[in-house]
PDB file of N, CA and C in Angstrom:
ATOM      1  N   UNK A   1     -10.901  47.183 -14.103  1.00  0.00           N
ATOM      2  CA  UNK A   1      -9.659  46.518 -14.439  1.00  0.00           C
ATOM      3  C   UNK A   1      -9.013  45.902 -13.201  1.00  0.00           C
ATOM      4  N   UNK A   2      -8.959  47.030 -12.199  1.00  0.00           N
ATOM      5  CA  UNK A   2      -8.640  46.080 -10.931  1.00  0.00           C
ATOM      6  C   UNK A   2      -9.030  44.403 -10.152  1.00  0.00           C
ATOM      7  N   UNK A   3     -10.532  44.698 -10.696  1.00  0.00           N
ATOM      8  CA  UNK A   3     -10.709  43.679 -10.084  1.00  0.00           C
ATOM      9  C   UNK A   3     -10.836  41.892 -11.189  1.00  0.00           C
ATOM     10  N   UNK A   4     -10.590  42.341 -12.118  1.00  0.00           N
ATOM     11  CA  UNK A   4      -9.693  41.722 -12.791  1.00  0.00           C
ATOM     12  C   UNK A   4      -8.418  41.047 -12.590  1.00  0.00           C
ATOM     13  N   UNK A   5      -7.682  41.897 -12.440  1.00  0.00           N
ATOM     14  CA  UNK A   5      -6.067  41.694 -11.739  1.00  0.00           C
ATOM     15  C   UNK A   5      -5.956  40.763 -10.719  1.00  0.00           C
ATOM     16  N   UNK A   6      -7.188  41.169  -9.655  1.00  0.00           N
ATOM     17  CA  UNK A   6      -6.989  40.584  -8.416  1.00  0.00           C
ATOM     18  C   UNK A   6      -7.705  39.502  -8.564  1.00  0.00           C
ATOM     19  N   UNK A   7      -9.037  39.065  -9.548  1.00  0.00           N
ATOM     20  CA  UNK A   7      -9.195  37.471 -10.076  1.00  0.00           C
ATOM     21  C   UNK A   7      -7.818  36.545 -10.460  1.00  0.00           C
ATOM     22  N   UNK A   8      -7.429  37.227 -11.472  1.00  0.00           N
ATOM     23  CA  UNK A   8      -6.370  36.467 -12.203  1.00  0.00           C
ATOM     24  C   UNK A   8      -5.020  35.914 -11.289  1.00  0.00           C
ATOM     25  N   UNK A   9      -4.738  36.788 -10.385  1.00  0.00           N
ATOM     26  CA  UNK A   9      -3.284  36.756  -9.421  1.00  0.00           C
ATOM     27  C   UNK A   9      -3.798  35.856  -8.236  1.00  0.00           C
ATOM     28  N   UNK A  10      -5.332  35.595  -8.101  1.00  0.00           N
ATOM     29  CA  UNK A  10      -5.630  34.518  -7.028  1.00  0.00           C
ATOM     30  C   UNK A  10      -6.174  33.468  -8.053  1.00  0.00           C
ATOM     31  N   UNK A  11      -6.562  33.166  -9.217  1.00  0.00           N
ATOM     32  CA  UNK A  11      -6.397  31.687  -9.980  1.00  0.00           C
ATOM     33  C   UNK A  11      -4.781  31.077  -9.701  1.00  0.00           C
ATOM     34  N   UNK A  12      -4.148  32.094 -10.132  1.00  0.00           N
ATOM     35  CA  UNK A  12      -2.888  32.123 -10.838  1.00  0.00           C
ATOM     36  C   UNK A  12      -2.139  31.465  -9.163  1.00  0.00           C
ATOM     37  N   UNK A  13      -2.354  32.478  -7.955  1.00  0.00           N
ATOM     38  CA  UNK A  13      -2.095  31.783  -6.678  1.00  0.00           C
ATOM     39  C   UNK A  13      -2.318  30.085  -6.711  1.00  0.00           C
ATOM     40  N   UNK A  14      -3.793  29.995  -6.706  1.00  0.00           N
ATOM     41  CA  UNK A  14      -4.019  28.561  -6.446  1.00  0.00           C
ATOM     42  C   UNK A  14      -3.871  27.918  -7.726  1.00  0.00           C
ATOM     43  N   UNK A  15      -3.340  28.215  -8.702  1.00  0.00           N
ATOM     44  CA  UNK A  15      -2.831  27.030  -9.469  1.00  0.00           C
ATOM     45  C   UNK A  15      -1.324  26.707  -9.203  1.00  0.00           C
ATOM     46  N   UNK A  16      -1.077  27.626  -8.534  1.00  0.00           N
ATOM     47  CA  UNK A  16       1.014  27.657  -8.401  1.00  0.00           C
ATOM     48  C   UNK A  16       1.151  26.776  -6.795  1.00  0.00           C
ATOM     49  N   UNK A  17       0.245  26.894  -6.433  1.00  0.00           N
ATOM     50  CA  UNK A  17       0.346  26.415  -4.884  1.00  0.00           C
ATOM     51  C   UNK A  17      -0.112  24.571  -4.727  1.00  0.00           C
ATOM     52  N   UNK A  18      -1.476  24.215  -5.822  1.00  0.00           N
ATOM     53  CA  UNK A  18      -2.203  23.087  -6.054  1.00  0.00           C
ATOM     54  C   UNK A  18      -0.707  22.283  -6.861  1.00  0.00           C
ATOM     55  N   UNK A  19      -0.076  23.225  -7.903  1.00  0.00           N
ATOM     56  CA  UNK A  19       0.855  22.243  -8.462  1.00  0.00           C
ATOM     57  C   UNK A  19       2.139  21.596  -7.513  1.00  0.00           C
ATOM     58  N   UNK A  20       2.519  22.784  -7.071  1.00  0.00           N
ATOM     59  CA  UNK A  20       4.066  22.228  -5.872  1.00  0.00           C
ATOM     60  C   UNK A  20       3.324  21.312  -4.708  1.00  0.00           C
ATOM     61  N   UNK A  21       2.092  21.572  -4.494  1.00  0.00           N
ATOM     62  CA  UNK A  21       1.712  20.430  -3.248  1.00  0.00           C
ATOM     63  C   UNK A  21       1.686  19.057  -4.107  1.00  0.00           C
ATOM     64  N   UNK A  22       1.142  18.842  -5.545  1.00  0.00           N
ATOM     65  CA  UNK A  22       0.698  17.571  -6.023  1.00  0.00           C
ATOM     66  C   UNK A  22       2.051  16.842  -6.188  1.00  0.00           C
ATOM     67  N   UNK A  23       3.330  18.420  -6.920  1.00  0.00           N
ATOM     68  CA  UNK A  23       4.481  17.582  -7.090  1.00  0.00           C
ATOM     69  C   UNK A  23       5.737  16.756  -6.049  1.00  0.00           C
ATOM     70  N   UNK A  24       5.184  18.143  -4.875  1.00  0.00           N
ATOM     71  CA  UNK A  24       5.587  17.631  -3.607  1.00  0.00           C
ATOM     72  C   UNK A  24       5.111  15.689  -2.674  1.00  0.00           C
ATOM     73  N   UNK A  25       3.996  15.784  -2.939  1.00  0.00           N
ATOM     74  CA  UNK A  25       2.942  14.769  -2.975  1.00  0.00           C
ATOM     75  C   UNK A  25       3.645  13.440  -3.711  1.00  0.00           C
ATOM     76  N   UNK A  26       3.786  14.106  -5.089  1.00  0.00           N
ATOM     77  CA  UNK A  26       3.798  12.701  -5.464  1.00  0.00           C
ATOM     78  C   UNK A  26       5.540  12.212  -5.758  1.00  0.00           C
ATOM     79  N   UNK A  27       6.411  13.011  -5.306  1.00  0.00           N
ATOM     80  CA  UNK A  27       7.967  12.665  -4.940  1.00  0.00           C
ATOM     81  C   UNK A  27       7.734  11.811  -3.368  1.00  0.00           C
ATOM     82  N   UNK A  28       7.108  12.065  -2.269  1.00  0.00           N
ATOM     83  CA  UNK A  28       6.844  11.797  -1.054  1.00  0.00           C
ATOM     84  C   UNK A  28       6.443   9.955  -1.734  1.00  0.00           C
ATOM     85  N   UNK A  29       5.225   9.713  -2.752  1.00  0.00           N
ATOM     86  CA  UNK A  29       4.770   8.762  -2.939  1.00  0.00           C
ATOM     87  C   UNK A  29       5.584   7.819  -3.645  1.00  0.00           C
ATOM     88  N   UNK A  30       6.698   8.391  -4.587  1.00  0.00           N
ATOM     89  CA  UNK A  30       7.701   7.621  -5.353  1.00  0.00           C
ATOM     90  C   UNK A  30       9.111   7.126  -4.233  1.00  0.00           C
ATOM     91  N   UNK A  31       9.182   8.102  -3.106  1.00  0.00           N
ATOM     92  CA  UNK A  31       9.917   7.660  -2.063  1.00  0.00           C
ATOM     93  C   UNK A  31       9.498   6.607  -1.296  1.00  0.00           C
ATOM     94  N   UNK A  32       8.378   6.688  -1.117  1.00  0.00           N
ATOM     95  CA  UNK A  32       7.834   5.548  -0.182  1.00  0.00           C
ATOM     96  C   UNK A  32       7.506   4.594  -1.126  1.00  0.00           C
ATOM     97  N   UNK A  33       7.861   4.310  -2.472  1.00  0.00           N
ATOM     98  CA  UNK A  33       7.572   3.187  -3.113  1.00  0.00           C
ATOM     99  C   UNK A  33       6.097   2.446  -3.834  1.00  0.00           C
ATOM    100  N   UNK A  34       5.156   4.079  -3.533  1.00  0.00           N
ATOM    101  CA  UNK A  34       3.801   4.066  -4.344  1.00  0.00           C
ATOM    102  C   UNK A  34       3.844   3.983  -5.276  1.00  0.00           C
ATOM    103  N   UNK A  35       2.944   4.084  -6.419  1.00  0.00           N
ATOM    104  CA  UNK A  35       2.568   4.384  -7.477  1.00  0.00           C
ATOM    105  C   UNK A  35       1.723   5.323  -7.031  1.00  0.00           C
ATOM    106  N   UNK A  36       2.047   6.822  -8.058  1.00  0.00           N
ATOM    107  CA  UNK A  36       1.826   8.202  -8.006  1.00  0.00           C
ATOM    108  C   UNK A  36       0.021   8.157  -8.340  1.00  0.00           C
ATOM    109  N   UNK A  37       0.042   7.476  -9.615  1.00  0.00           N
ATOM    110  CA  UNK A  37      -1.160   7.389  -9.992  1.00  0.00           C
ATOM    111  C   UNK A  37      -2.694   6.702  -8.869  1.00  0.00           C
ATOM    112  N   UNK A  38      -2.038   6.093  -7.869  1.00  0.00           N
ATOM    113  CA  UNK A  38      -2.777   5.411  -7.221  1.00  0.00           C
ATOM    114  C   UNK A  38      -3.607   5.950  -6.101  1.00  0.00           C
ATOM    115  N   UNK A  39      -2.530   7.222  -5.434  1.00  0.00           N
ATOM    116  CA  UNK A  39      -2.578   7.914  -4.527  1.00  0.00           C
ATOM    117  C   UNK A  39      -3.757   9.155  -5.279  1.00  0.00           C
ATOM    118  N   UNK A  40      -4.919   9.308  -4.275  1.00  0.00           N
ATOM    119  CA  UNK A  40      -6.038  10.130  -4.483  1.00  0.00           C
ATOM    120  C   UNK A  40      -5.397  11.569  -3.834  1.00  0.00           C
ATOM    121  N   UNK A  41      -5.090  12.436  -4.616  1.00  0.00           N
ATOM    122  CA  UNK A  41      -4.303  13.799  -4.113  1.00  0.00           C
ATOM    123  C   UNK A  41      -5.957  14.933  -3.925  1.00  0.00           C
ATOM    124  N   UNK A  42      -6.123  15.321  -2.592  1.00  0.00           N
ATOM    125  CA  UNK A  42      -7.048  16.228  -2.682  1.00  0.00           C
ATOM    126  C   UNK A  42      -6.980  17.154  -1.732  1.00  0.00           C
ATOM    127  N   UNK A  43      -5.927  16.659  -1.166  1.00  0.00           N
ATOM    128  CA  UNK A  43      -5.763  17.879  -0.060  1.00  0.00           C
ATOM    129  C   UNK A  43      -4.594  19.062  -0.698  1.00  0.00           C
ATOM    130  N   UNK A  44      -4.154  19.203  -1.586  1.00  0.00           N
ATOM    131  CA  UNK A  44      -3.687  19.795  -2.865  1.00  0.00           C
ATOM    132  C   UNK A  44      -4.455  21.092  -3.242  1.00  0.00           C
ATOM    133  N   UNK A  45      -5.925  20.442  -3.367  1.00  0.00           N
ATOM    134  CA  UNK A  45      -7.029  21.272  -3.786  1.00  0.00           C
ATOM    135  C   UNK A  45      -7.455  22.053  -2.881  1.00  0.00           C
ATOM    136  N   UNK A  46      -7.647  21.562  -1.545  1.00  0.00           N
ATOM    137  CA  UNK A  46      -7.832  22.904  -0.381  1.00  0.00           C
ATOM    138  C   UNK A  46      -7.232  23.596  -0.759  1.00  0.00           C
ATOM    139  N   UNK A  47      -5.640  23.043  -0.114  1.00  0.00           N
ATOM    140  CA  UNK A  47      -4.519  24.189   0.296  1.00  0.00           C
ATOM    141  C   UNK A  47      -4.752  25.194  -1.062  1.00  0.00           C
ATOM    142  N   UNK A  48      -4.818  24.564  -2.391  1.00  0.00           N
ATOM    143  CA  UNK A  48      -5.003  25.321  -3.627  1.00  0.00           C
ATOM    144  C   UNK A  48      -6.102  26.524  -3.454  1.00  0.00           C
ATOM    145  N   UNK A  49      -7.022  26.099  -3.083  1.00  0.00           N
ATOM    146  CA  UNK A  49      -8.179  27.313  -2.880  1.00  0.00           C
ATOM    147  C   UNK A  49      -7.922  28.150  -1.706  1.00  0.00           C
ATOM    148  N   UNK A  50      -7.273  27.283  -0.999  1.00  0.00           N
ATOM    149  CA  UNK A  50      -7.194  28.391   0.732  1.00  0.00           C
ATOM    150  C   UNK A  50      -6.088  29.200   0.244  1.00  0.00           C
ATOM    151  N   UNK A  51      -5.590  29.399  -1.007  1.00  0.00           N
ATOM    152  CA  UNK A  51      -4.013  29.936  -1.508  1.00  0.00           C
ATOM    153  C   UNK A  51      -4.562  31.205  -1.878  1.00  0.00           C
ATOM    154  N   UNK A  52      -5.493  30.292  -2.942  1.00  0.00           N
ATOM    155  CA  UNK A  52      -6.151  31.699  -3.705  1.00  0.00           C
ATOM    156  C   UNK A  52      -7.335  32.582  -3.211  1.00  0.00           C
ATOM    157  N   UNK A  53      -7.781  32.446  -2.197  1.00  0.00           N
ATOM    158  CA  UNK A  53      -9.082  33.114  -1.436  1.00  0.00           C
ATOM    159  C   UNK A  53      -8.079  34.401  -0.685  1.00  0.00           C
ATOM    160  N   UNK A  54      -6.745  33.617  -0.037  1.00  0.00           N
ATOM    161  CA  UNK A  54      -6.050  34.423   0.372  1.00  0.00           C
ATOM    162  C   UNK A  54      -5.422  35.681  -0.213  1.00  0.00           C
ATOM    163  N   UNK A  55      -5.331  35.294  -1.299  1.00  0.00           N
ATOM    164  CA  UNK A  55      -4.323  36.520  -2.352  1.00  0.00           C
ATOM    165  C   UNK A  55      -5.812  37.180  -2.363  1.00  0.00           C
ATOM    166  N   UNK A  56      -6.952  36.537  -2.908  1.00  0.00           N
ATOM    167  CA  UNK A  56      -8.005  37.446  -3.712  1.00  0.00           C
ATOM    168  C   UNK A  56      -8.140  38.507  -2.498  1.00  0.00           C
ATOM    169  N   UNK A  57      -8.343  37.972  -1.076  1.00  0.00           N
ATOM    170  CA  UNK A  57      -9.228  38.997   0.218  1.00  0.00           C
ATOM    171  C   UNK A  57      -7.533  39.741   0.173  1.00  0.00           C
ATOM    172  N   UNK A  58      -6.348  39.627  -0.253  1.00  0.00           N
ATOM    173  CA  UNK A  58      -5.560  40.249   0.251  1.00  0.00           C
ATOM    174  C   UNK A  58      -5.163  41.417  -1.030  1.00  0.00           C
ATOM    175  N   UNK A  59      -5.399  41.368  -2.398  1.00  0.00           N
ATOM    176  CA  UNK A  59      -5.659  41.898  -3.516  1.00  0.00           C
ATOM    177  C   UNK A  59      -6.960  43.098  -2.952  1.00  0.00           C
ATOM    178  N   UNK A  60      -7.916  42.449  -2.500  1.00  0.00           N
ATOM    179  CA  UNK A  60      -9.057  43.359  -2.350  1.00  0.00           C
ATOM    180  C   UNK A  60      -8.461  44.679  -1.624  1.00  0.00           C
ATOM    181  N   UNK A  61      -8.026  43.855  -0.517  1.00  0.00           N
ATOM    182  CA  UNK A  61      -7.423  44.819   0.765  1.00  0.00           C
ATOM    183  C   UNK A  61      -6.494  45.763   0.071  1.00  0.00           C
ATOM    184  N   UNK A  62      -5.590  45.489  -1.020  1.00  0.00           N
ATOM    185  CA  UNK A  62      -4.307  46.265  -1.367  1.00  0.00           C
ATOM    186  C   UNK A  62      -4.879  47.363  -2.102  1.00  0.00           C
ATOM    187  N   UNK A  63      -5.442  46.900  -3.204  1.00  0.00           N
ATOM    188  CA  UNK A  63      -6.191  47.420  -4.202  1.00  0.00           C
ATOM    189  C   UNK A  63      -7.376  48.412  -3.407  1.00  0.00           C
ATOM    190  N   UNK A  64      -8.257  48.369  -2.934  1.00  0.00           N
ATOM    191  CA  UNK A  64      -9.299  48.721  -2.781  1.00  0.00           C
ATOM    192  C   UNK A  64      -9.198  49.381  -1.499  1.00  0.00           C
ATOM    193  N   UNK A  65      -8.411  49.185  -0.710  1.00  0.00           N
ATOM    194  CA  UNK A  65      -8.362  49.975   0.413  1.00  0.00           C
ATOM    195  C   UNK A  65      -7.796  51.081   0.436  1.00  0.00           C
ATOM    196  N   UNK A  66      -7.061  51.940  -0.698  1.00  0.00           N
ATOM    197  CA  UNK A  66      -6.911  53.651  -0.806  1.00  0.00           C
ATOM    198  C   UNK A  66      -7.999  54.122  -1.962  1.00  0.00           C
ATOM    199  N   UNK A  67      -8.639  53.186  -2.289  1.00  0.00           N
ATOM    200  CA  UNK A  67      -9.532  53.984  -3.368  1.00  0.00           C
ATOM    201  C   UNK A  67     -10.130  55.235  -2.478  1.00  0.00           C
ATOM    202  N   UNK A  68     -10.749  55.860  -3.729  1.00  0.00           N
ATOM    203  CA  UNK A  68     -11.306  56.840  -3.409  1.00  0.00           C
ATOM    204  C   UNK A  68     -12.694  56.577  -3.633  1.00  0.00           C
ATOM    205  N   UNK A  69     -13.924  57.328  -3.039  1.00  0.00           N
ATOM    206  CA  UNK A  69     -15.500  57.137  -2.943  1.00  0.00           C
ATOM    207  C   UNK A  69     -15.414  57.073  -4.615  1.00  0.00           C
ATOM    208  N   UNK A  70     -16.909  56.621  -4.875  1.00  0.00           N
ATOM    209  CA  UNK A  70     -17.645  57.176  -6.319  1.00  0.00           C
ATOM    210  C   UNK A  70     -18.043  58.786  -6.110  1.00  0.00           C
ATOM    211  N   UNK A  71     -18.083  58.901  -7.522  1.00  0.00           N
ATOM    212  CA  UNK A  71     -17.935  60.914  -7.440  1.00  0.00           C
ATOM    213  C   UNK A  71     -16.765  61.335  -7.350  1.00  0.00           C
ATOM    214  N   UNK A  72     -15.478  60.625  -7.481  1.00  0.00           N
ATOM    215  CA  UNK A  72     -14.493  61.787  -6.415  1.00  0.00           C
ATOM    216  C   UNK A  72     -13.396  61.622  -7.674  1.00  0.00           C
ATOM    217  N   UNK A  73     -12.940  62.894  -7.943  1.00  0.00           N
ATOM    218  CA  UNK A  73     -11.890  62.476  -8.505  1.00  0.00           C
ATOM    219  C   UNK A  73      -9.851  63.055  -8.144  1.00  0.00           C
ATOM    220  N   UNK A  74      -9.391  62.250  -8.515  1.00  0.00           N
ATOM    221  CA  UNK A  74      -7.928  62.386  -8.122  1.00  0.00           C
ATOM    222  C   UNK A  74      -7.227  63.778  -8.621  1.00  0.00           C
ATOM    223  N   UNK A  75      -6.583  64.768  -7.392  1.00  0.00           N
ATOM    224  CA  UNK A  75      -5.704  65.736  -7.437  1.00  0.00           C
ATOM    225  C   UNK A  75      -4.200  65.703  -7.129  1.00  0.00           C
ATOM    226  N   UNK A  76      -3.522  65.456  -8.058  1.00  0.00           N
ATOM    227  CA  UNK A  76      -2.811  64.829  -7.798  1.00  0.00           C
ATOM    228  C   UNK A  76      -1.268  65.493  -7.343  1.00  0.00           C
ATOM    229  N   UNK A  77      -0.403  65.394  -6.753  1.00  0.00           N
ATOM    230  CA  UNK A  77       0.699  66.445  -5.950  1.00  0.00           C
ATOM    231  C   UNK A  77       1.196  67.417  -6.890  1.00  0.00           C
ATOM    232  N   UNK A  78       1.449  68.816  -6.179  1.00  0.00           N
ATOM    233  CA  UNK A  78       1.776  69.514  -7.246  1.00  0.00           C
ATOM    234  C   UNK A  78       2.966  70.334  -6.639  1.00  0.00           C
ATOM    235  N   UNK A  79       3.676  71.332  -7.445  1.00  0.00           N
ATOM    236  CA  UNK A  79       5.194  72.057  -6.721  1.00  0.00           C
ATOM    237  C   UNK A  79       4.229  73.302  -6.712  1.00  0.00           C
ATOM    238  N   UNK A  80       4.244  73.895  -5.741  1.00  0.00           N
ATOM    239  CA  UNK A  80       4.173  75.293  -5.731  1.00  0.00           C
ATOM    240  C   UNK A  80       5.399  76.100  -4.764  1.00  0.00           C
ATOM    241  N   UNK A  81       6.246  77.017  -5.512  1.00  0.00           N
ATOM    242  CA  UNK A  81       7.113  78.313  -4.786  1.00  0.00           C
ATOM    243  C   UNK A  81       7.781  77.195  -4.646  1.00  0.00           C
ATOM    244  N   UNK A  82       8.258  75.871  -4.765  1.00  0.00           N
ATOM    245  CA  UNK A  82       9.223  75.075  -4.513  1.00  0.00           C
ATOM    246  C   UNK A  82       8.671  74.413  -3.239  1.00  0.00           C
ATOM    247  N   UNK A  83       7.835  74.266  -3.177  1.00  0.00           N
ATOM    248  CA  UNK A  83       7.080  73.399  -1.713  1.00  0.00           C
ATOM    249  C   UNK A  83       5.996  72.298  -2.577  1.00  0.00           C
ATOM    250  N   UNK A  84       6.230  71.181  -2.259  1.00  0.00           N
ATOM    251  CA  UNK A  84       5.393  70.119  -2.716  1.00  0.00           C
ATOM    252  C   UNK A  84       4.144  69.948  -1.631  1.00  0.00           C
ATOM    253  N   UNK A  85       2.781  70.336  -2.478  1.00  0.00           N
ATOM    254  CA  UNK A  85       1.392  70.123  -1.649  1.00  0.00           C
ATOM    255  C   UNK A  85       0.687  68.747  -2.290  1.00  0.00           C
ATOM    256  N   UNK A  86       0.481  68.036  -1.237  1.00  0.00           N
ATOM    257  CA  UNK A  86       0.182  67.138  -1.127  1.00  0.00           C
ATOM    258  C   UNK A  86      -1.501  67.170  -2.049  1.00  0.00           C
ATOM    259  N   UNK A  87      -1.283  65.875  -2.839  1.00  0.00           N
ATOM    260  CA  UNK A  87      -3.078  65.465  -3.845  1.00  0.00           C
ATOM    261  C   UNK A  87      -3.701  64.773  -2.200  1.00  0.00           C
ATOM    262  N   UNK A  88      -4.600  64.154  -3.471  1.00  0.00           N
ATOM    263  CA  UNK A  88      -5.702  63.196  -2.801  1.00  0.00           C
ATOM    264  C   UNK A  88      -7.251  63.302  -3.365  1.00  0.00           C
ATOM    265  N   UNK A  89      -8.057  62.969  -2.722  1.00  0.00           N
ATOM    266  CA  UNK A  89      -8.985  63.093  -3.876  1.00  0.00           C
ATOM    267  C   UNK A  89     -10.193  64.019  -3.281  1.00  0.00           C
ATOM    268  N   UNK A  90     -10.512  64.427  -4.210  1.00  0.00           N
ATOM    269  CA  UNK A  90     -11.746  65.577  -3.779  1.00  0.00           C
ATOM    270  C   UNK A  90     -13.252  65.376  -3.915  1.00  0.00           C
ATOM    271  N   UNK A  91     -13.850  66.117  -3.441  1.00  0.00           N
ATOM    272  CA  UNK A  91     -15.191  65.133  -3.902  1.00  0.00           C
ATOM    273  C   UNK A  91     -15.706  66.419  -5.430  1.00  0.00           C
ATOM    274  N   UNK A  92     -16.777  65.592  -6.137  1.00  0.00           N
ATOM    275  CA  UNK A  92     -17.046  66.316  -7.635  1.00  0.00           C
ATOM    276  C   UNK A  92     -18.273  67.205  -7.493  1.00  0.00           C
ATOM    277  N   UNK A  93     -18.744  68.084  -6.484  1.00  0.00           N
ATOM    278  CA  UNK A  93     -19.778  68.822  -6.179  1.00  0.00           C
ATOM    279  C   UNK A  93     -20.039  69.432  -7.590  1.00  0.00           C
ATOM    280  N   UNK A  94     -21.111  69.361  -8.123  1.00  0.00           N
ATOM    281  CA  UNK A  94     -21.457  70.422  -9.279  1.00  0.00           C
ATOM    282  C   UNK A  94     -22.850  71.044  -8.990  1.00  0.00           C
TER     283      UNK A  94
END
């Protein structure tokens, strides 16, 4: 499921980033007295992908960098005598 999440939130990056550069783009082109349609917008599309490569390697990093190994599963904090002992994950020896 995670890595799901972290597909979708880096499309979702470079489509939010490709649109404000094109709309940015093409106000710049109606100021200077272009026609919007005329102007070949593609540097839009980098910045768009360099948006979303960024979220995805930075999703990976968020996400994936406290996981725990395969095999292991989560213990999670508990009260004992009124003192909180710290979880984390253990490994599944059987």
């Amino acid at each position: 499921m995670r890595r799901y999440l972290i597909i979708l939130s880096a499309l979702g990056a470079a489509i939010i980033v490709m649109s404000l550069v094109k709309a940015w783009q093409r106000r710049r082109a109606i100021k200077a007295g272009l026609d919007p349609s005329d102007i070949k917008i593609s540097t839009s599309y980098i910045i768009g992908g360099l948006a979303g490569l960024l979220v995805f390697l930075i999703g990976v990093m968020a996400l994936e960098g406290g996981a725990g190994a395969p095999g292991t599963s989560y213990k999670p904090a508990t009260i004992k005598d009124g003192m909180i002992s710290s979880g984390g994950f253990k490994d599944n020896d059987n």
